[in-house]
C-alpha atoms as a PDB file:
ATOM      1  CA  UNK A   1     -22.517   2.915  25.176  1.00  0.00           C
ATOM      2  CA  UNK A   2     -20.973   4.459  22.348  1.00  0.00           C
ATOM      3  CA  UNK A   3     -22.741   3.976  18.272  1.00  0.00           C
ATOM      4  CA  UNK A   4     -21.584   4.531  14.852  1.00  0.00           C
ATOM      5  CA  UNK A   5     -22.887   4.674  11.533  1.00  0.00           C
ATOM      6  CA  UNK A   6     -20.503   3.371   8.802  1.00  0.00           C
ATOM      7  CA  UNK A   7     -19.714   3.711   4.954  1.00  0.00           C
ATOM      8  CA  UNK A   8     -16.983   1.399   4.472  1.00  0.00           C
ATOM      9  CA  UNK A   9     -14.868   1.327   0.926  1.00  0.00           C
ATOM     10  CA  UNK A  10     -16.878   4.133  -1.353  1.00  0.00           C
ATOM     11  CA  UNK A  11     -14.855   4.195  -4.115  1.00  0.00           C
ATOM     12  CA  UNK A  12     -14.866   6.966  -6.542  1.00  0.00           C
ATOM     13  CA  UNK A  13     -13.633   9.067  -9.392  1.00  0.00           C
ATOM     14  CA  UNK A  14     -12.453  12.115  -8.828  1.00  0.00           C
ATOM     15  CA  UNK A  15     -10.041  15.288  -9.509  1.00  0.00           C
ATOM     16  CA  UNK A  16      -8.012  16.018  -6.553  1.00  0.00           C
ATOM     17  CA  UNK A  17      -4.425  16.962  -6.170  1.00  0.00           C
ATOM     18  CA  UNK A  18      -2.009  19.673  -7.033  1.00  0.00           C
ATOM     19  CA  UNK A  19      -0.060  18.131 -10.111  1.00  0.00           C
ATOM     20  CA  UNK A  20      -1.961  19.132 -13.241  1.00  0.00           C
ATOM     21  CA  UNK A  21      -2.476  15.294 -14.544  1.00  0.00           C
ATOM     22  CA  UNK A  22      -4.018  14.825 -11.304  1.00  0.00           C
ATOM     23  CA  UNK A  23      -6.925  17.668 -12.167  1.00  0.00           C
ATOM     24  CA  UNK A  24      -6.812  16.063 -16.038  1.00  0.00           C
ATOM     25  CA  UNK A  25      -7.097  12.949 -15.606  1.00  0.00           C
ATOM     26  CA  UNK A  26      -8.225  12.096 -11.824  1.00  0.00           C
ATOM     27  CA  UNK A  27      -7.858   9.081  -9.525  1.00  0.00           C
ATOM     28  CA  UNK A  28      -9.719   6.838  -7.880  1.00  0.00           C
ATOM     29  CA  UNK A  29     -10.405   7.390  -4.250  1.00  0.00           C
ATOM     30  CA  UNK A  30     -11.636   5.199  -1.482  1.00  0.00           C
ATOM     31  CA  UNK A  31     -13.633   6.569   1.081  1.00  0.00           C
ATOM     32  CA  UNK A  32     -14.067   5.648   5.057  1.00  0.00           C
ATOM     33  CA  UNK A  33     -16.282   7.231   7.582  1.00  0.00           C
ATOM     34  CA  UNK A  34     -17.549   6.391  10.673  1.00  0.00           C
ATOM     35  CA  UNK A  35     -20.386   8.925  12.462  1.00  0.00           C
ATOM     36  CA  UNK A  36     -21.129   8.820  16.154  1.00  0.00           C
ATOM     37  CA  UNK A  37     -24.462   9.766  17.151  1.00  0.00           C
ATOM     38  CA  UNK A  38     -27.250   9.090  19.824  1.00  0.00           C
ATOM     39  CA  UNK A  39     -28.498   5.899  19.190  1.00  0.00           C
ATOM     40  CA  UNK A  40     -31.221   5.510  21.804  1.00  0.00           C
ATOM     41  CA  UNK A  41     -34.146   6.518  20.313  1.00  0.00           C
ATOM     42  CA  UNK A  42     -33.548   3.914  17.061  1.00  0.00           C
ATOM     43  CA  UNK A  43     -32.821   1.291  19.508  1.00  0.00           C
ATOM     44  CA  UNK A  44     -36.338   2.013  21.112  1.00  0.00           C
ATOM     45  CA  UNK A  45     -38.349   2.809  17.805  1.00  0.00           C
ATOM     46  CA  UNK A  46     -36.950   1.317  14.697  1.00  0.00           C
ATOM     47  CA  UNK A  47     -37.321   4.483  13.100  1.00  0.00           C
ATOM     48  CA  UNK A  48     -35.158   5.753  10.398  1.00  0.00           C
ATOM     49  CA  UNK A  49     -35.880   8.995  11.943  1.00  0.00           C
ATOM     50  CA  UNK A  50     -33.975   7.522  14.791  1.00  0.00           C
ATOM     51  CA  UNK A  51     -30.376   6.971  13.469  1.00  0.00           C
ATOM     52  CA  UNK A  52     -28.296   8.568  10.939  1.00  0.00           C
ATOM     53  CA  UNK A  53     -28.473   7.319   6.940  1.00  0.00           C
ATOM     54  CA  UNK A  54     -26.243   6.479   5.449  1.00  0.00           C
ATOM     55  CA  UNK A  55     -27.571   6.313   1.940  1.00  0.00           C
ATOM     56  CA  UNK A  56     -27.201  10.433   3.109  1.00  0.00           C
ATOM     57  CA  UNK A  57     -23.922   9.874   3.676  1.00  0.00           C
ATOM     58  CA  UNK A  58     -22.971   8.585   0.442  1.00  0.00           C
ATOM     59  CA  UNK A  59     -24.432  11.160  -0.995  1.00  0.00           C
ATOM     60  CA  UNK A  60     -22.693  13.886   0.721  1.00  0.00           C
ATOM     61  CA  UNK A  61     -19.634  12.298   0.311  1.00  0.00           C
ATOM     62  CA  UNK A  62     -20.112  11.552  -3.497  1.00  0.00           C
ATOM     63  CA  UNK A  63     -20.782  15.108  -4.220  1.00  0.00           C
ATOM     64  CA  UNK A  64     -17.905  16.976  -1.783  1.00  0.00           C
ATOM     65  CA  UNK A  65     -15.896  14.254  -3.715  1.00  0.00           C
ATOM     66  CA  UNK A  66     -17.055  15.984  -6.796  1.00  0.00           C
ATOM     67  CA  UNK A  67     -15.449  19.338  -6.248  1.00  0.00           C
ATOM     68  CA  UNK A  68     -12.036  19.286  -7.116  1.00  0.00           C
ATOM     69  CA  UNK A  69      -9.410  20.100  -4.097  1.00  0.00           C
ATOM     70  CA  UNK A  70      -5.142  20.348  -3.971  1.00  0.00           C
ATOM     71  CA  UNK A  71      -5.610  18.813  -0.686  1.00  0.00           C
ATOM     72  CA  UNK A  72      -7.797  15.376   0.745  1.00  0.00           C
ATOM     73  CA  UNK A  73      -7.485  17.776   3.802  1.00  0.00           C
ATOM     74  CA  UNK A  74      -9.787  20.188   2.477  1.00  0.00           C
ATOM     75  CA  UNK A  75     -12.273  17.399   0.820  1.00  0.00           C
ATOM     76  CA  UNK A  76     -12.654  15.919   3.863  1.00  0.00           C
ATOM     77  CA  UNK A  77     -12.998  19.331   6.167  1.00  0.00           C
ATOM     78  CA  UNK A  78     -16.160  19.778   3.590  1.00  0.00           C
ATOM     79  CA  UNK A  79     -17.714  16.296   3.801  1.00  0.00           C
ATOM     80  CA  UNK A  80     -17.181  17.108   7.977  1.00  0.00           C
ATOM     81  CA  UNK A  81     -18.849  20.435   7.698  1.00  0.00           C
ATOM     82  CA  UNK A  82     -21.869  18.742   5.205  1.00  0.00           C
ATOM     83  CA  UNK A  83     -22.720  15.562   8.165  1.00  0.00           C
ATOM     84  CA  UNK A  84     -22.436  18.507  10.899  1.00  0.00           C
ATOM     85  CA  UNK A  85     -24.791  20.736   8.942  1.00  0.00           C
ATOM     86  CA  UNK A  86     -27.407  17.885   7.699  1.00  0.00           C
ATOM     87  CA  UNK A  87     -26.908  15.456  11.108  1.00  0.00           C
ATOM     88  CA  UNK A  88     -26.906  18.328  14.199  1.00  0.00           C
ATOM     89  CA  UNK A  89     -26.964  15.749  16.191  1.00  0.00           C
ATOM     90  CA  UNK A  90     -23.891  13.808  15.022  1.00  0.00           C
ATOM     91  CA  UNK A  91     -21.330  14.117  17.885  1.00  0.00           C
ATOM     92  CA  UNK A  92     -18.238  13.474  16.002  1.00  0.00           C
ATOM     93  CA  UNK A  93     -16.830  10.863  13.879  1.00  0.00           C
ATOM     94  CA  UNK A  94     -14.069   9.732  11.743  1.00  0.00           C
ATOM     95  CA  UNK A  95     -13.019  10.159   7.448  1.00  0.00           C
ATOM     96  CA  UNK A  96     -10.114   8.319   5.660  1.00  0.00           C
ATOM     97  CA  UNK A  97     -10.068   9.337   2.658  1.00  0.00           C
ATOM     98  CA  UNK A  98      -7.217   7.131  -0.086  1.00  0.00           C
ATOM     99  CA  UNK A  99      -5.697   8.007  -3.038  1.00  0.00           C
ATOM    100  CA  UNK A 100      -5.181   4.371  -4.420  1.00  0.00           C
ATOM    101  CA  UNK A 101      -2.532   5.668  -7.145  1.00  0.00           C
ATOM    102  CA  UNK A 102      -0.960   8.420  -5.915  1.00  0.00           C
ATOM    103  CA  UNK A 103       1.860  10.346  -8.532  1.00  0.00           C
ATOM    104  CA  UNK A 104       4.680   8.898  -6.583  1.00  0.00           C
ATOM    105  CA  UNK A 105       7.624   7.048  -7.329  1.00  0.00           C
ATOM    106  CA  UNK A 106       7.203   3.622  -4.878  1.00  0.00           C
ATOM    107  CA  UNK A 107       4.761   0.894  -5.137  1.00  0.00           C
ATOM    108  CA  UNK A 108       1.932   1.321  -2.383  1.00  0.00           C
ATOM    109  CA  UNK A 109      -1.641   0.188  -1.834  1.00  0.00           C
ATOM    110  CA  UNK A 110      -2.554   3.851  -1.185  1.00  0.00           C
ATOM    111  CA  UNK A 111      -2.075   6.983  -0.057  1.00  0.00           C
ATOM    112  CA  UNK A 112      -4.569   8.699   2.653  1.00  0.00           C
ATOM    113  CA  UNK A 113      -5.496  11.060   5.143  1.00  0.00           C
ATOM    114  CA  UNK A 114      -7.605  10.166   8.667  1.00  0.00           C
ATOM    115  CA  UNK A 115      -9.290  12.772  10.266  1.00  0.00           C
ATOM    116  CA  UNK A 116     -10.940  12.554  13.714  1.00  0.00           C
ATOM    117  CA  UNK A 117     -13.188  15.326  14.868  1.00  0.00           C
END
């Protein structure tokens, strides 16, 4: 068996992006993850000690979010590098991370990047 903790849809202010009005005046974002991690012991307990929380997801994703990068690469390499420091135990996962109106010219729902690790 195979368990993951989702955040589904964070949505959220923020400065990324290497065109200047981008740093001025921000976007909004919308945020996916999905942590994999042993589950046994919360299936046996019903511990929060048991599982991973993500109320402590949001938060690391709401403040990586919060430091301005050119790149949702590096945003999300930082929000990877937060769960594996805070959640040892995590044992890999999945980000999306969407600009919803990126500074192109076409008419999309979004623009993102999808990291596996």
């Amino acid at each position: 068996m195979k368990c993951c903790v989702e955040v589904n849809g964070l949505k959220m202010h923020a400065f990324h992006g290497v065109m200047p009005e981008e740093r001025a005046t921000g976007n909004l974002y919308t945020v996916d993850l999905s942590v994999v991690y042993p589950f046994e012991e919360a299936m046996r307990s019903d511990n929060l000690n048991g599982t991973i929380n993500y109320a402590l997801l949001c938060d690391i994703i709401r403040h990586e979010m919060l430091i301005p990068s050119d790149l949702l690469e590096h945003a999300a390499g930082r929000i990877i590098a937060s769960i594996q420091r805070e959640f040892p135990e995590c044992r890999g996962g999945k980000i999306r991370i969407a600009k919803t109106v990126p500074p192109i010219d076409a008419v999309v729902d979004s623009c993102a990047v999808s990291i596996e690790w």
